[in-house]
C-alpha atoms as a PDB file:
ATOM      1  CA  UNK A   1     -19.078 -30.243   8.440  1.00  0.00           C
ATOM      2  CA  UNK A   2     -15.796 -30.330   7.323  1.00  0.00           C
ATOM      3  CA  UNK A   3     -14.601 -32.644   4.422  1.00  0.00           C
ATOM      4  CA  UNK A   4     -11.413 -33.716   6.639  1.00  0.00           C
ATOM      5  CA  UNK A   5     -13.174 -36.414   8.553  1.00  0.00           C
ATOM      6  CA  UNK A   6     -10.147 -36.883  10.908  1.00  0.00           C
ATOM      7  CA  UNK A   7     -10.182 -33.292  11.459  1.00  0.00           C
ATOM      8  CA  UNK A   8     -13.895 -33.131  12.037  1.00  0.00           C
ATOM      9  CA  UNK A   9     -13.105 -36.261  14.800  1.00  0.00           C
ATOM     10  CA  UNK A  10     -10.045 -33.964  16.333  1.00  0.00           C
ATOM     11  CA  UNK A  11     -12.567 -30.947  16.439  1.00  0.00           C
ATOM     12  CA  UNK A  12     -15.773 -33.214  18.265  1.00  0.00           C
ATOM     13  CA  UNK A  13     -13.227 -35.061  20.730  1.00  0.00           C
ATOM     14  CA  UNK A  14     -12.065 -31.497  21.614  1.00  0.00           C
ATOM     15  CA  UNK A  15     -15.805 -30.147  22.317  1.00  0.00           C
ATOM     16  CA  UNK A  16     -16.138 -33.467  24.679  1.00  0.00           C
ATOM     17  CA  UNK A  17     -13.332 -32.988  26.939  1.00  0.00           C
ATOM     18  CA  UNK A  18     -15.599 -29.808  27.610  1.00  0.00           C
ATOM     19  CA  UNK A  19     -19.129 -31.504  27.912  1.00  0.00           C
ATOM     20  CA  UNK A  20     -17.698 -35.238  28.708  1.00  0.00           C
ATOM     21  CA  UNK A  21     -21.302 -35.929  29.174  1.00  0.00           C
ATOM     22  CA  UNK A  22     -23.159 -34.840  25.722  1.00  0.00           C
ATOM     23  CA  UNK A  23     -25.234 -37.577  24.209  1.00  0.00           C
ATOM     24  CA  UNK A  24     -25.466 -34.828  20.878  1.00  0.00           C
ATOM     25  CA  UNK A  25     -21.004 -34.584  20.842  1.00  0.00           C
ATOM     26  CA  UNK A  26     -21.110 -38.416  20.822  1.00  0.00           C
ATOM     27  CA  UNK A  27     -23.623 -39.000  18.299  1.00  0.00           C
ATOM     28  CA  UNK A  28     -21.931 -36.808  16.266  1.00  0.00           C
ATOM     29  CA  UNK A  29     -18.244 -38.633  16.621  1.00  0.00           C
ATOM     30  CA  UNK A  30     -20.373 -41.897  16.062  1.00  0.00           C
ATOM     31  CA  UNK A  31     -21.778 -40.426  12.646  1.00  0.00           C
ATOM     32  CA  UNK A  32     -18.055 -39.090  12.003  1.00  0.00           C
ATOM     33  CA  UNK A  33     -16.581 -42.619  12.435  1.00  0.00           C
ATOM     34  CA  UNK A  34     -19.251 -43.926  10.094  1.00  0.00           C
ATOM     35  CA  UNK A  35     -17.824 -41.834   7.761  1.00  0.00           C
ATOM     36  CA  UNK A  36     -14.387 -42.659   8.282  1.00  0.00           C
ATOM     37  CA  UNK A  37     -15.927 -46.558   7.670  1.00  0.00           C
ATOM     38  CA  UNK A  38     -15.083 -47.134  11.323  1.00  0.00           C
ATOM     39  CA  UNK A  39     -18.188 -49.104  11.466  1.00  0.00           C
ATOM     40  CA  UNK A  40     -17.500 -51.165  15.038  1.00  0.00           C
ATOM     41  CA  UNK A  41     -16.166 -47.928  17.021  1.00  0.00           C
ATOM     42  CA  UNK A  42     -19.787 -45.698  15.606  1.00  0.00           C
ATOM     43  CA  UNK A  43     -21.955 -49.041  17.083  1.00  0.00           C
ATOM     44  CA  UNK A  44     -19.679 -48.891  19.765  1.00  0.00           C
ATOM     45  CA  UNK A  45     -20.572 -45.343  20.770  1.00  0.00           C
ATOM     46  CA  UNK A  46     -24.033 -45.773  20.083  1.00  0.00           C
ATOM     47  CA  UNK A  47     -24.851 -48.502  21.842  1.00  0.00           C
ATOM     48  CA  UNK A  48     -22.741 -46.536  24.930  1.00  0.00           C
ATOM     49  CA  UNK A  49     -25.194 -43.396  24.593  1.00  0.00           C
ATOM     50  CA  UNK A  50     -28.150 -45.630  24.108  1.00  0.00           C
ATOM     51  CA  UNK A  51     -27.573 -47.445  27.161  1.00  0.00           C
ATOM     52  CA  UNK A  52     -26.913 -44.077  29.339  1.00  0.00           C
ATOM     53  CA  UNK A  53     -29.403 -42.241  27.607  1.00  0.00           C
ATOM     54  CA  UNK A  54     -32.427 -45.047  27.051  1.00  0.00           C
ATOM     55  CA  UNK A  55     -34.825 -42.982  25.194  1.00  0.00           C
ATOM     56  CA  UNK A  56     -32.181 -40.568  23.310  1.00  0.00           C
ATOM     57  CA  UNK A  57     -33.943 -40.762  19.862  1.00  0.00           C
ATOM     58  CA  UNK A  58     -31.132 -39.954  18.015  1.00  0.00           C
ATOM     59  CA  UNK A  59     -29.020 -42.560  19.442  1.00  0.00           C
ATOM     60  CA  UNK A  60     -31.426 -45.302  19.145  1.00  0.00           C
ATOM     61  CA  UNK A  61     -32.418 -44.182  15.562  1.00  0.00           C
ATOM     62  CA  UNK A  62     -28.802 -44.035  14.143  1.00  0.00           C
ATOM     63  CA  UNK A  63     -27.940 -47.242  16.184  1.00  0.00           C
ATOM     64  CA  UNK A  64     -30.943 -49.355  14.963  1.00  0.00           C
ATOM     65  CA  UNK A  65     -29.489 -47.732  10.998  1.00  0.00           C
ATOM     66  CA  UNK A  66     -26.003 -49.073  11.648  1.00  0.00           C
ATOM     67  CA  UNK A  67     -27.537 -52.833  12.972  1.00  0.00           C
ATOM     68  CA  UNK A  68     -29.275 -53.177  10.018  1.00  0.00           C
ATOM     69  CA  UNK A  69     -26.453 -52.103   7.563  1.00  0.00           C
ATOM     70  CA  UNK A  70     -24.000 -54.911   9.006  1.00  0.00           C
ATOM     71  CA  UNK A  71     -27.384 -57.109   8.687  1.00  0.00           C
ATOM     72  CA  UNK A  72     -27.907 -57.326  12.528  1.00  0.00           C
ATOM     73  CA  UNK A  73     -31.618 -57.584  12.089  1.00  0.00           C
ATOM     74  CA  UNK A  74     -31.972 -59.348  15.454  1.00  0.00           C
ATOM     75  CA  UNK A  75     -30.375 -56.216  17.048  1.00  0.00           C
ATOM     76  CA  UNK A  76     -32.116 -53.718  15.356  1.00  0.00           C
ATOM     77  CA  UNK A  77     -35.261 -55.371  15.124  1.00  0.00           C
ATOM     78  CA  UNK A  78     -34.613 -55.138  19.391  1.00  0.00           C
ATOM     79  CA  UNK A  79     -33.988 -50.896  18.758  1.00  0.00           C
ATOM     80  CA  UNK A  80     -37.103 -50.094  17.203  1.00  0.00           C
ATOM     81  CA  UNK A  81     -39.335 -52.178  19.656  1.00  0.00           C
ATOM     82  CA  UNK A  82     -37.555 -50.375  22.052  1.00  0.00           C
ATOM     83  CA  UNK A  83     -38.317 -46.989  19.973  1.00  0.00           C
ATOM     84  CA  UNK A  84     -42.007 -47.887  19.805  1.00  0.00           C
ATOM     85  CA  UNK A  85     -41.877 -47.678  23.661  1.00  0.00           C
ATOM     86  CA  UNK A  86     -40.972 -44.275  23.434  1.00  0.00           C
ATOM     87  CA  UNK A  87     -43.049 -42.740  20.750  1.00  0.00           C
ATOM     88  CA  UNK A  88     -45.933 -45.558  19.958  1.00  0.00           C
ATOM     89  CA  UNK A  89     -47.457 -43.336  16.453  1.00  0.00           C
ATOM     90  CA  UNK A  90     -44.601 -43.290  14.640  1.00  0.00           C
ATOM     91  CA  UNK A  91     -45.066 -44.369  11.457  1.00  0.00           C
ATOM     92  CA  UNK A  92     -41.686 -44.452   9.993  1.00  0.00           C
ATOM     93  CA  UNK A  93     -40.456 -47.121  13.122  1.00  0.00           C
ATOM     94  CA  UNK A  94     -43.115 -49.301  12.160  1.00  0.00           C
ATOM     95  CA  UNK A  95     -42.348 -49.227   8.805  1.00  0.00           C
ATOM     96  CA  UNK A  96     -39.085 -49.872   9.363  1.00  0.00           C
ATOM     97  CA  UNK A  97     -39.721 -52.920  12.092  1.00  0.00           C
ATOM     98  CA  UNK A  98     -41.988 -54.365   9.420  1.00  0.00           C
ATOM     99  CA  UNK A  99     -39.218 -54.111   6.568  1.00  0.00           C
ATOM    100  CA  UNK A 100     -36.554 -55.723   9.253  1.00  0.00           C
ATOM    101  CA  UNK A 101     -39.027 -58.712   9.769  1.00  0.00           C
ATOM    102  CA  UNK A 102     -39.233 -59.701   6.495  1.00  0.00           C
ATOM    103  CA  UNK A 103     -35.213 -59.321   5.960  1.00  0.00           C
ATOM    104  CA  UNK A 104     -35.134 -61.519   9.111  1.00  0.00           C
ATOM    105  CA  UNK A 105     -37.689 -64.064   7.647  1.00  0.00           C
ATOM    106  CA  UNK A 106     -40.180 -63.493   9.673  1.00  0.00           C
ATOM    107  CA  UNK A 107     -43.216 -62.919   7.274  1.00  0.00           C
ATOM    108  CA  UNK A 108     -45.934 -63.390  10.134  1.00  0.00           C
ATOM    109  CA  UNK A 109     -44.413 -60.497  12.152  1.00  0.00           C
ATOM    110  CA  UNK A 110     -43.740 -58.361   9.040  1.00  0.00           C
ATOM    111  CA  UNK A 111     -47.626 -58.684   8.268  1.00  0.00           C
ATOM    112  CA  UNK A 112     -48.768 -58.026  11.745  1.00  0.00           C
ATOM    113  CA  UNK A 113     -46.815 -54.767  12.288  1.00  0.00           C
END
């Protein structure tokens, strides 16, 4: 990637016009705008690809990241239940549920994830 973040934005938005439907393009402009500390327009187009794409890992993975940052906990406490559907072994989503619990005071969940 480019160091020009705007430029890297230009060159995604381009890409889209030609695949208006890739959940991978508008990740990546989500991960570009996070960049570019455009924090409600990356949640924004995550939560759109999530939504259209329900068990688009990336999406949901990157989504639940930016919920937490902005201390959402609720929200992304919601993602990685919803992740858990998807793949039920993964380890790091559990961890990761179990960290958000105790962020969100909730010590009993925390303990019995």
């Amino acid at each position: 990637m480019s160091n020009n973040w705007e430029e890297e934005l230009r060159n995604l938005k381009l890409a889209l016009k030609e695949d208006p439907g890739s959940a991978y393009l508008r990740i990546e402009i989500s991960q570009v705008y996070v960049k570019l500390k455009r924090i409600e327009d990356a949640i924004q187009i995550a939560e759109d690809v999530a939504d259209e794409f329900s068990d688009y890992e990336p999406a949901l993975s990157l989504l639940a990241t930016l919920y937490t940052n902005v201390k959402n906990y609720p929200k992304a406490i919601d993602i990685y239940k919803r992740m858990l559907k998807i793949t039920p072994e993964s380890i790091p989503v559990y961890l990761h549920l179990s960290y958000l619990y105790t962020l969100d005071s909730k010590m009993n969940k925390a303990i019995e994830t």
